[in-house]
PDB file of N, CA and C in Angstrom:
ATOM      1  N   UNK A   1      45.332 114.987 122.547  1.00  0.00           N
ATOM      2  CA  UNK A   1      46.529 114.509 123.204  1.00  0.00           C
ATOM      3  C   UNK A   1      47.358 113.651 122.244  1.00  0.00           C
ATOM      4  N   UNK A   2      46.412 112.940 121.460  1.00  0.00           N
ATOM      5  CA  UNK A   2      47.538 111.825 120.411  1.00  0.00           C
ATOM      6  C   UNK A   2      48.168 112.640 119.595  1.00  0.00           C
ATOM      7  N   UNK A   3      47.766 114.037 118.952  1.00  0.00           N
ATOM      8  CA  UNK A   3      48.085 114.816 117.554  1.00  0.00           C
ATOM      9  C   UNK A   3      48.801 115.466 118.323  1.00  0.00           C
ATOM     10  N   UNK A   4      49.495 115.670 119.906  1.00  0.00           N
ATOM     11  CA  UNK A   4      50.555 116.619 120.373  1.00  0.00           C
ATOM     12  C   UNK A   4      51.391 115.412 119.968  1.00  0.00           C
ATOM     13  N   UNK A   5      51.408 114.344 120.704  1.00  0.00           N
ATOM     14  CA  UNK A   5      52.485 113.463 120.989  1.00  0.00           C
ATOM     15  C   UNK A   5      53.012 112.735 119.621  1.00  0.00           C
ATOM     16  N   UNK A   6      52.216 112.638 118.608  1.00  0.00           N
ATOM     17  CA  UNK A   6      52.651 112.500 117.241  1.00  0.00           C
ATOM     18  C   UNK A   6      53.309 113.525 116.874  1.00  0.00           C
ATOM     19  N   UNK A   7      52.859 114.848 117.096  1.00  0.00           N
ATOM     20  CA  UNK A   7      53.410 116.216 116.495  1.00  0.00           C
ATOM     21  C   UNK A   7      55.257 116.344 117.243  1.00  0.00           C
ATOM     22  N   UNK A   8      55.027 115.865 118.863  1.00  0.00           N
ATOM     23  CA  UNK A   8      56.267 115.911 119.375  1.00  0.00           C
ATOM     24  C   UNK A   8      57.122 115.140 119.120  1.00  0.00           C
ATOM     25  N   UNK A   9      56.978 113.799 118.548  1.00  0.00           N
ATOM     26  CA  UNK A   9      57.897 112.411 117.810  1.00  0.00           C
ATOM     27  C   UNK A   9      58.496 113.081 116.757  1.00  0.00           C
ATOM     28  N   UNK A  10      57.626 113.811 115.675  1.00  0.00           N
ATOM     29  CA  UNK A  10      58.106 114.375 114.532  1.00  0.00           C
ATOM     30  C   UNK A  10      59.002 115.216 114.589  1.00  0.00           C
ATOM     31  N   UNK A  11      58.880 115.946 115.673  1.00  0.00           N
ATOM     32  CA  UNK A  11      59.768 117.203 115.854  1.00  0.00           C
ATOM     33  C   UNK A  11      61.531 116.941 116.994  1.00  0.00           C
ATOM     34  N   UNK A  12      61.097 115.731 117.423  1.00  0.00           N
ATOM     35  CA  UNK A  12      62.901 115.312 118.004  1.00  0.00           C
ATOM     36  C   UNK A  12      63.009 114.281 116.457  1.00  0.00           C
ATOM     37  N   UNK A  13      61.989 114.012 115.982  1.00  0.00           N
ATOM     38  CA  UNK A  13      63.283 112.682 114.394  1.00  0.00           C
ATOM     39  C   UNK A  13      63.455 114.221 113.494  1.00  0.00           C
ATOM     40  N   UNK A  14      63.101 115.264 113.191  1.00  0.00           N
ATOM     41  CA  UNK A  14      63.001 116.375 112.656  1.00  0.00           C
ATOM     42  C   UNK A  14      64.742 117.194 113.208  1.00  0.00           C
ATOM     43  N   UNK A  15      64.947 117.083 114.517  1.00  0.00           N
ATOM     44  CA  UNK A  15      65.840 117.632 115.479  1.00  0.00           C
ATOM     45  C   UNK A  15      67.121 116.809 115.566  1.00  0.00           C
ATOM     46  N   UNK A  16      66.758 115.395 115.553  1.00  0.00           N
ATOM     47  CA  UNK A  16      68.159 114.712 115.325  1.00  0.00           C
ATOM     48  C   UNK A  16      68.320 114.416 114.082  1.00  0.00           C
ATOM     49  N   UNK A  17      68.008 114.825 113.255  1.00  0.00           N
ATOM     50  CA  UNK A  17      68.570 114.805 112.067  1.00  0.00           C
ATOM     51  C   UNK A  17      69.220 116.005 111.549  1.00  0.00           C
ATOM     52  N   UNK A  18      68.986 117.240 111.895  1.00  0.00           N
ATOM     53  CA  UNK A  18      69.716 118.368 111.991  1.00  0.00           C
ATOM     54  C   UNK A  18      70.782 118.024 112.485  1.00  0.00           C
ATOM     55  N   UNK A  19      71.008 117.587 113.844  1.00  0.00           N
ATOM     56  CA  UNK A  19      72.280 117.173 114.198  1.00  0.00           C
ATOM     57  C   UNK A  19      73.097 116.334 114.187  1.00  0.00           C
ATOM     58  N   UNK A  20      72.546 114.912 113.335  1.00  0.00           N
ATOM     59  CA  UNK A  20      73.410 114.069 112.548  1.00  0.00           C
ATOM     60  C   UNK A  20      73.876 114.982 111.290  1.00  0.00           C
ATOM     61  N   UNK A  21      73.539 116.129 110.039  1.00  0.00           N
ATOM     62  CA  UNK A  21      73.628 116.476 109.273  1.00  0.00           C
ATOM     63  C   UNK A  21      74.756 117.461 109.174  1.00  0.00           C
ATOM     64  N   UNK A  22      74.735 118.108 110.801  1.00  0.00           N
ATOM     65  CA  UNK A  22      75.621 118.992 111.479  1.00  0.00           C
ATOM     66  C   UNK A  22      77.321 118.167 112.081  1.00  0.00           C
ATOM     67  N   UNK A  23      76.553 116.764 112.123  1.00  0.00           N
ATOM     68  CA  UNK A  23      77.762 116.279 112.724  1.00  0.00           C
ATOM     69  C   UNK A  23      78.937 115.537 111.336  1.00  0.00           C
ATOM     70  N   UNK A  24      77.840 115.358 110.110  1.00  0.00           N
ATOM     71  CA  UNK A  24      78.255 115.056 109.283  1.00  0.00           C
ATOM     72  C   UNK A  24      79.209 116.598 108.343  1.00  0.00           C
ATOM     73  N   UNK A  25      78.522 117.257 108.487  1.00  0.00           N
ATOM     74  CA  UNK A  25      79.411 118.377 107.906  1.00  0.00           C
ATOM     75  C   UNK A  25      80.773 118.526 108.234  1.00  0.00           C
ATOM     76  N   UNK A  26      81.084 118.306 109.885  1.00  0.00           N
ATOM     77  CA  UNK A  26      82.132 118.574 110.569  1.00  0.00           C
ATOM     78  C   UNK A  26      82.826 117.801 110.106  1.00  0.00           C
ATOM     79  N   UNK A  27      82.660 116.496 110.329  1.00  0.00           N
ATOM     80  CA  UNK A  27      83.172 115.362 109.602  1.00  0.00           C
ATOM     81  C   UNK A  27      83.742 115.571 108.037  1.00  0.00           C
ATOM     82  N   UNK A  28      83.346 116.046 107.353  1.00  0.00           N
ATOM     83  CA  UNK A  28      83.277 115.997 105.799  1.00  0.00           C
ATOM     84  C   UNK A  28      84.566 117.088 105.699  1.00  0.00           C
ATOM     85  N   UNK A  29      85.004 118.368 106.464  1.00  0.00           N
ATOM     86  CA  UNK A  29      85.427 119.618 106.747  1.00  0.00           C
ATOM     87  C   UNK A  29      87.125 118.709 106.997  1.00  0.00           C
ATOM     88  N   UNK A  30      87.199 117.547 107.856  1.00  0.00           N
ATOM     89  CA  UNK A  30      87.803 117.236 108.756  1.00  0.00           C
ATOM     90  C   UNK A  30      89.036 116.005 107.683  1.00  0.00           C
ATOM     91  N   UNK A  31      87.958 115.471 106.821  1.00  0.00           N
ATOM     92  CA  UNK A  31      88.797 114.512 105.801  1.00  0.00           C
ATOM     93  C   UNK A  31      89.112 115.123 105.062  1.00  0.00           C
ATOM     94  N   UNK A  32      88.621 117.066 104.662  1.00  0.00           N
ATOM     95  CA  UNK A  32      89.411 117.259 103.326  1.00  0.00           C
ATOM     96  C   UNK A  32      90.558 117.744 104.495  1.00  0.00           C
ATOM     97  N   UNK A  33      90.505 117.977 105.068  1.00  0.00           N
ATOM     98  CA  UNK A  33      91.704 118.699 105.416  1.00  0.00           C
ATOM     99  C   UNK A  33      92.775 117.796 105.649  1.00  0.00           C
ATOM    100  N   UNK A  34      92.172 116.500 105.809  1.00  0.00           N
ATOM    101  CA  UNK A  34      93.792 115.624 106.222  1.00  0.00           C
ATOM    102  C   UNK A  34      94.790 115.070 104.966  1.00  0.00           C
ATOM    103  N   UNK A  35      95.598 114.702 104.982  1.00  0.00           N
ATOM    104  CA  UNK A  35      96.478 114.953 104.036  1.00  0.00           C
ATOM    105  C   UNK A  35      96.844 113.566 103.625  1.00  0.00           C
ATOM    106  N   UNK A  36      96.316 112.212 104.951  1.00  0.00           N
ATOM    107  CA  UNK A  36      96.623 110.825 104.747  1.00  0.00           C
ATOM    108  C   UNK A  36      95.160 110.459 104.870  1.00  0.00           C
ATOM    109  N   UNK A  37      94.909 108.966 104.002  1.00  0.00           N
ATOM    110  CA  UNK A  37      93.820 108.196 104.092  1.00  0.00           C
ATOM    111  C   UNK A  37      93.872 107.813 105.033  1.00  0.00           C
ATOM    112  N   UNK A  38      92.529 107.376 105.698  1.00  0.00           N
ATOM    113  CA  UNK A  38      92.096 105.989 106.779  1.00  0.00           C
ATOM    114  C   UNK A  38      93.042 105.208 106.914  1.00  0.00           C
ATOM    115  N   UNK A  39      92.868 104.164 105.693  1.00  0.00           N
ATOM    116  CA  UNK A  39      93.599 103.535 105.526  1.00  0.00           C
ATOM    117  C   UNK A  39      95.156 103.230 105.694  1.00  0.00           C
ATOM    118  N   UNK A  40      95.772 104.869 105.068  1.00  0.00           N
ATOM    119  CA  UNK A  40      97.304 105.212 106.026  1.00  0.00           C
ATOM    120  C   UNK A  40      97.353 105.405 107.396  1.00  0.00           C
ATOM    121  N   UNK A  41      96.503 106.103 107.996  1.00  0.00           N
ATOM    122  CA  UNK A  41      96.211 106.006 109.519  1.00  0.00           C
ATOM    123  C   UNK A  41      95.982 104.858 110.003  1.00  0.00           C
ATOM    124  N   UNK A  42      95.475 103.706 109.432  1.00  0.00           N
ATOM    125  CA  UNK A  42      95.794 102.303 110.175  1.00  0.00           C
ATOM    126  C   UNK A  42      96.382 101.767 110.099  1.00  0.00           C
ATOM    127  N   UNK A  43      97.331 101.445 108.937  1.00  0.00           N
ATOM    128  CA  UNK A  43      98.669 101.272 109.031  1.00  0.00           C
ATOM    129  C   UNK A  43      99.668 102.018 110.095  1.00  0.00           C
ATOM    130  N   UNK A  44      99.680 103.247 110.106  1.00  0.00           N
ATOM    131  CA  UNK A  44     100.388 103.902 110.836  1.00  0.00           C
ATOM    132  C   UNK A  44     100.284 103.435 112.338  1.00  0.00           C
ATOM    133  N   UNK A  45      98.862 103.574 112.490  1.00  0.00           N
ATOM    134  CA  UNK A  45      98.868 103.068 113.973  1.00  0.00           C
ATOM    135  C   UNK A  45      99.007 101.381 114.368  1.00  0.00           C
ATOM    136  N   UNK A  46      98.779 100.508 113.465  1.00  0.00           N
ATOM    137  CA  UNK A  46      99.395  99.075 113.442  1.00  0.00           C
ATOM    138  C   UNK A  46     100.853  98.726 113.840  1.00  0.00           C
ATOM    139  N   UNK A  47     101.802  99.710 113.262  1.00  0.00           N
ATOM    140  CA  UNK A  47     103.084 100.107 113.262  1.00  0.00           C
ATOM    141  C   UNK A  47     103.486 100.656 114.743  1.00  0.00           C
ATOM    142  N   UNK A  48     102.711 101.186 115.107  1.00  0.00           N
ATOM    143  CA  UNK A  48     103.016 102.107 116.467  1.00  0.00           C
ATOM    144  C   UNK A  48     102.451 101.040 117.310  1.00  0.00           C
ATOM    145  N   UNK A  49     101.374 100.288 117.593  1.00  0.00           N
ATOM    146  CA  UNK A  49     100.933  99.296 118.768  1.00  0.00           C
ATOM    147  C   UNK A  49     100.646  98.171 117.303  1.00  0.00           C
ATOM    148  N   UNK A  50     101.094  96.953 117.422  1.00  0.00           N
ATOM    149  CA  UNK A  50     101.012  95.770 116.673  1.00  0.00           C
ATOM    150  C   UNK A  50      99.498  94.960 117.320  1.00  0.00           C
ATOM    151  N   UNK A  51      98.867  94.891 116.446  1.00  0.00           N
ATOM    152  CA  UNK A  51      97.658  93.620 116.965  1.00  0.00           C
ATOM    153  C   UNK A  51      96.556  93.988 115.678  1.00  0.00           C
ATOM    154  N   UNK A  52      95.287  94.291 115.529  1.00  0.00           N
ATOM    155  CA  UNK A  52      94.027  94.145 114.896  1.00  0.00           C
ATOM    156  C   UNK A  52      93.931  95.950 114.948  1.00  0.00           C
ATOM    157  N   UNK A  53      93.108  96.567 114.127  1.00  0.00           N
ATOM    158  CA  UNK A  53      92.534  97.636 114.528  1.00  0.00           C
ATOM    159  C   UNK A  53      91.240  97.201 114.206  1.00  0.00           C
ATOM    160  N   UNK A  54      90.369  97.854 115.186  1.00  0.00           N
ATOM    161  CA  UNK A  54      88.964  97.399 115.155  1.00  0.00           C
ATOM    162  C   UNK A  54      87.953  98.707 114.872  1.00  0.00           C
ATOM    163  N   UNK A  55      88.490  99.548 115.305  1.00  0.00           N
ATOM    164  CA  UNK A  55      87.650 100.716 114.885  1.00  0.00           C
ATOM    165  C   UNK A  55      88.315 101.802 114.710  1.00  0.00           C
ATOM    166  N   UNK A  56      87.753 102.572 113.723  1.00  0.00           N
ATOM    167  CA  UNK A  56      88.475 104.227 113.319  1.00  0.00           C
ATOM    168  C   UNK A  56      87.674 105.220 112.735  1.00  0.00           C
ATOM    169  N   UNK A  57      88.193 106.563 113.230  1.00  0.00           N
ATOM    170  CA  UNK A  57      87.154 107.166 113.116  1.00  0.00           C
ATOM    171  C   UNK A  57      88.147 108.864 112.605  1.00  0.00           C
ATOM    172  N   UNK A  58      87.993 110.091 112.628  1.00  0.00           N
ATOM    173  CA  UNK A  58      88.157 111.084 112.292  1.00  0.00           C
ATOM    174  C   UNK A  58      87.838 111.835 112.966  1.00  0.00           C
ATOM    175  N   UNK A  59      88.618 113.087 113.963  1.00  0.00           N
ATOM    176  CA  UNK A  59      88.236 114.081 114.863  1.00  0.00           C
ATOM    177  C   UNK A  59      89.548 114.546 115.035  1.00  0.00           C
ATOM    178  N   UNK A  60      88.654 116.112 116.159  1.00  0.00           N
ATOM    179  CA  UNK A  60      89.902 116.976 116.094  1.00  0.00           C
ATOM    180  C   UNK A  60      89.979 117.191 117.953  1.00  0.00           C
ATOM    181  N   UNK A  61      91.208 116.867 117.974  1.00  0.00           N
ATOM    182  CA  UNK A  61      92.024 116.438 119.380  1.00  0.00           C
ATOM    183  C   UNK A  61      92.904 118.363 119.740  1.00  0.00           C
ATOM    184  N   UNK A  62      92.719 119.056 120.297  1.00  0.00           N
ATOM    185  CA  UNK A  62      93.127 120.070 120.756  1.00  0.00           C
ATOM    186  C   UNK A  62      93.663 120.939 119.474  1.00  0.00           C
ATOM    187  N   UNK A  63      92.703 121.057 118.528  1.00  0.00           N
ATOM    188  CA  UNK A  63      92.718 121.918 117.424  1.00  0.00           C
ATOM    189  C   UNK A  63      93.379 121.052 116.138  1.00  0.00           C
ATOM    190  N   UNK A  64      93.874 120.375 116.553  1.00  0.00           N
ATOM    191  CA  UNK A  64      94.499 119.541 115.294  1.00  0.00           C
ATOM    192  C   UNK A  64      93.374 118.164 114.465  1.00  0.00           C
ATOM    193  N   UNK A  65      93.505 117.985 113.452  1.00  0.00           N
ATOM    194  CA  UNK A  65      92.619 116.950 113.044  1.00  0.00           C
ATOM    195  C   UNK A  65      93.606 115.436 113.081  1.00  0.00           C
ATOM    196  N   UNK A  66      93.020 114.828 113.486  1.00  0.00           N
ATOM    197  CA  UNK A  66      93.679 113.380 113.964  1.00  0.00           C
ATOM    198  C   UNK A  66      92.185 112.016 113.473  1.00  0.00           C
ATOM    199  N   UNK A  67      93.520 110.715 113.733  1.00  0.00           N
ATOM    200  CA  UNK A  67      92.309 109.761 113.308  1.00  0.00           C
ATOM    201  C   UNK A  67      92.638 109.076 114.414  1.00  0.00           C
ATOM    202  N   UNK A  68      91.638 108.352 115.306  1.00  0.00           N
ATOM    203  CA  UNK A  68      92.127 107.719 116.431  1.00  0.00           C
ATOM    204  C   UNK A  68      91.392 106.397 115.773  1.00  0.00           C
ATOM    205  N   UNK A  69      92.238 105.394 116.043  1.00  0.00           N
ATOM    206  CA  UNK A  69      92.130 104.393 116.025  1.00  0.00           C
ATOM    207  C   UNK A  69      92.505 103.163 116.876  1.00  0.00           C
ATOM    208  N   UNK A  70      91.408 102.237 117.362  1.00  0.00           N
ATOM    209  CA  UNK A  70      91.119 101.298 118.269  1.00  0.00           C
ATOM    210  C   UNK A  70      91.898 100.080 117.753  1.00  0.00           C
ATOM    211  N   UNK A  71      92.851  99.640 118.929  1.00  0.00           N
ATOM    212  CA  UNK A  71      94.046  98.304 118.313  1.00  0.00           C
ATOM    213  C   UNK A  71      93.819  97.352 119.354  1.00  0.00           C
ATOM    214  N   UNK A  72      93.338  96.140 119.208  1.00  0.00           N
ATOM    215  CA  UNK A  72      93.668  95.509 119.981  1.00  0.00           C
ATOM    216  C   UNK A  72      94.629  94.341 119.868  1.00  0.00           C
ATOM    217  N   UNK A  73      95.620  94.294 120.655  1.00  0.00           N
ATOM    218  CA  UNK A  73      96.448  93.983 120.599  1.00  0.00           C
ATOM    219  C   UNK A  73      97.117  92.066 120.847  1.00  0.00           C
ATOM    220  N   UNK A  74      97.821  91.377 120.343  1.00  0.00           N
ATOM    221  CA  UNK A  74      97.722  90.329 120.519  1.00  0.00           C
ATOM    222  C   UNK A  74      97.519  89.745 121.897  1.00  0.00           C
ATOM    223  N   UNK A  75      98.280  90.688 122.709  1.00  0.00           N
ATOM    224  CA  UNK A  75      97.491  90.035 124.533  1.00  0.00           C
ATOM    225  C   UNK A  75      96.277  90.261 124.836  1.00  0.00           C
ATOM    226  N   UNK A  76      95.522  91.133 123.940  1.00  0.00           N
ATOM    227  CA  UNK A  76      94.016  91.274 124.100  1.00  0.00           C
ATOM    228  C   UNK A  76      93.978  92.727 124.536  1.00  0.00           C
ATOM    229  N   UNK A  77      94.526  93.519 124.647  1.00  0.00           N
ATOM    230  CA  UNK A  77      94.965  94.998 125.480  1.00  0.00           C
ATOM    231  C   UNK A  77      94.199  95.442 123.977  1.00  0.00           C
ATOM    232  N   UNK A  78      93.186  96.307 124.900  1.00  0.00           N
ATOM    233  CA  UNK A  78      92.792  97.396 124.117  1.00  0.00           C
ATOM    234  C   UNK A  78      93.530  98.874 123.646  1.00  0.00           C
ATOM    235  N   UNK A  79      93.922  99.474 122.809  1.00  0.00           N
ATOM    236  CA  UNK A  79      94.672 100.385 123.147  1.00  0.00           C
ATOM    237  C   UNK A  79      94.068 101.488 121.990  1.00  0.00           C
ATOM    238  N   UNK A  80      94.107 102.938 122.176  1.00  0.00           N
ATOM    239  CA  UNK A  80      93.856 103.944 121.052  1.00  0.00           C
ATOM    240  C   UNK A  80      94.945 104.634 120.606  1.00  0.00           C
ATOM    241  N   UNK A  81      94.976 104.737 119.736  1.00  0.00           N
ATOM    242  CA  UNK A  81      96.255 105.135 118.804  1.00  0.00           C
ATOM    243  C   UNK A  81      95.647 106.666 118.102  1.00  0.00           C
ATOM    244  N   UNK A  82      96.251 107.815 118.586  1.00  0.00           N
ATOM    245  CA  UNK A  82      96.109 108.558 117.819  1.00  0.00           C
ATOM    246  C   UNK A  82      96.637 109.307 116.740  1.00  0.00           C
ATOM    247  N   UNK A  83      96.593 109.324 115.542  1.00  0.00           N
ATOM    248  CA  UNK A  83      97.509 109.266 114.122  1.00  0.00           C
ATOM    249  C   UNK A  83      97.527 111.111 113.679  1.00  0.00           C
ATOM    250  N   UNK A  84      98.381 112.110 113.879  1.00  0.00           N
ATOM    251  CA  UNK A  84      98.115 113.207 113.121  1.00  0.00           C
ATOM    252  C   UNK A  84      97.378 112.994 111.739  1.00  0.00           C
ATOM    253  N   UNK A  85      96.547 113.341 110.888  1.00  0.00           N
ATOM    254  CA  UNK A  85      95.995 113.721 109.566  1.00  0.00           C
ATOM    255  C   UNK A  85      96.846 114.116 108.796  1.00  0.00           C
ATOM    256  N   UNK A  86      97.789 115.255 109.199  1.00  0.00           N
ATOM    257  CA  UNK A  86      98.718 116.017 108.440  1.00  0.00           C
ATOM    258  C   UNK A  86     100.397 115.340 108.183  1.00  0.00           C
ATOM    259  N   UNK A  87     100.587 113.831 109.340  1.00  0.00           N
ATOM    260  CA  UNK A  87     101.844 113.757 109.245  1.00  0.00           C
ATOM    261  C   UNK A  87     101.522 112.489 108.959  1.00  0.00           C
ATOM    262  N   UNK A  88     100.788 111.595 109.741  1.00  0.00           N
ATOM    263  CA  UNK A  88     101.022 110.451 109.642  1.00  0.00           C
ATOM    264  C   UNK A  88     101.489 109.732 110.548  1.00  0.00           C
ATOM    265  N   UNK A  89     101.728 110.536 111.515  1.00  0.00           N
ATOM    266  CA  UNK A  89     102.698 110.215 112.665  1.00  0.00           C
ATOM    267  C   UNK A  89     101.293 109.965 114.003  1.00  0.00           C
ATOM    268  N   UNK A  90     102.193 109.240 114.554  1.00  0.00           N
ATOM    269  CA  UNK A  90     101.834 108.681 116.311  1.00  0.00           C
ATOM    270  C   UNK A  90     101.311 109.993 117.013  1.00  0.00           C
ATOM    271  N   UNK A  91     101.067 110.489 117.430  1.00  0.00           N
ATOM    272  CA  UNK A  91     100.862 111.412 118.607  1.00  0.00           C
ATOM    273  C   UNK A  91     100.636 110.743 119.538  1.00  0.00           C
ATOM    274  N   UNK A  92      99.935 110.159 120.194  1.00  0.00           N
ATOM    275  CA  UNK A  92      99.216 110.029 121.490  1.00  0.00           C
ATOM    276  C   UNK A  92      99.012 107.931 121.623  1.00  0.00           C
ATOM    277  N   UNK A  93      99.385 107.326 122.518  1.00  0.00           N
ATOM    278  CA  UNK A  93      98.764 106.036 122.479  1.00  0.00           C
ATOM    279  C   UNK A  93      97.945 106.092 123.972  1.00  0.00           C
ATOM    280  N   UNK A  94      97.014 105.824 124.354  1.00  0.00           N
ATOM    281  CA  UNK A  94      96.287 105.447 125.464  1.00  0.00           C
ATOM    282  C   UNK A  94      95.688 103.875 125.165  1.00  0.00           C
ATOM    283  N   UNK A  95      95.572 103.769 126.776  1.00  0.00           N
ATOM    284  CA  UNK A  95      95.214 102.743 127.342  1.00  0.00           C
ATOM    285  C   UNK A  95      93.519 102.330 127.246  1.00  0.00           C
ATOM    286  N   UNK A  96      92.632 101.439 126.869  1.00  0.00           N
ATOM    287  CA  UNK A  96      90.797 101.839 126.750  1.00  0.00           C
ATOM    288  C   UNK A  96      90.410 101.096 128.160  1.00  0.00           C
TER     289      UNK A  96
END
């Protein structure tokens, strides 16, 4: 019974690492293709909602690759800013 349940530990850290490796590929696919840094994407979205950005990240929003980034704002308003990859531009602001 111990050499299944050792054998079964090995085989989900074995399993999520395939799919961190998988999630990292996508990822990797996703920054060559964009055309602005991080870094321009937080500016950009600083510009579009004014306050802190606190988190940012890289994904693709209805086929397009975008960087959404987390602003919170001087009244404390959380807000997500989503930045095209290819333009640089605003697309989308929501509310968190």
């Amino acid at each position: 019974m111990k050499r299944f349940s050792i054998a079964f530990l090995v085989y989900l850290m074995c399993a999520s690492v395939g799919t961190a490796w998988a999630l990292f590929d996508s990822k990797k696919e996703l920054v060559s293709a964009a055309k602005i840094s991080m870094g321009e994407a937080i500016d950009a979205a600083v510009q579009a909602v004014p306050g802190k950005a606190v988190e940012a990240y890289i994904d693709d929003e209805d086929g397009r690759t975008v960087f959404e980034v987390e602003i919170i704002t001087d009244q404390g308003k959380t807000q997500e800013v989503y930045i095209d990859a290819q333009t640089g531009v605003a697309q989308k602001i929501e509310d968190e």
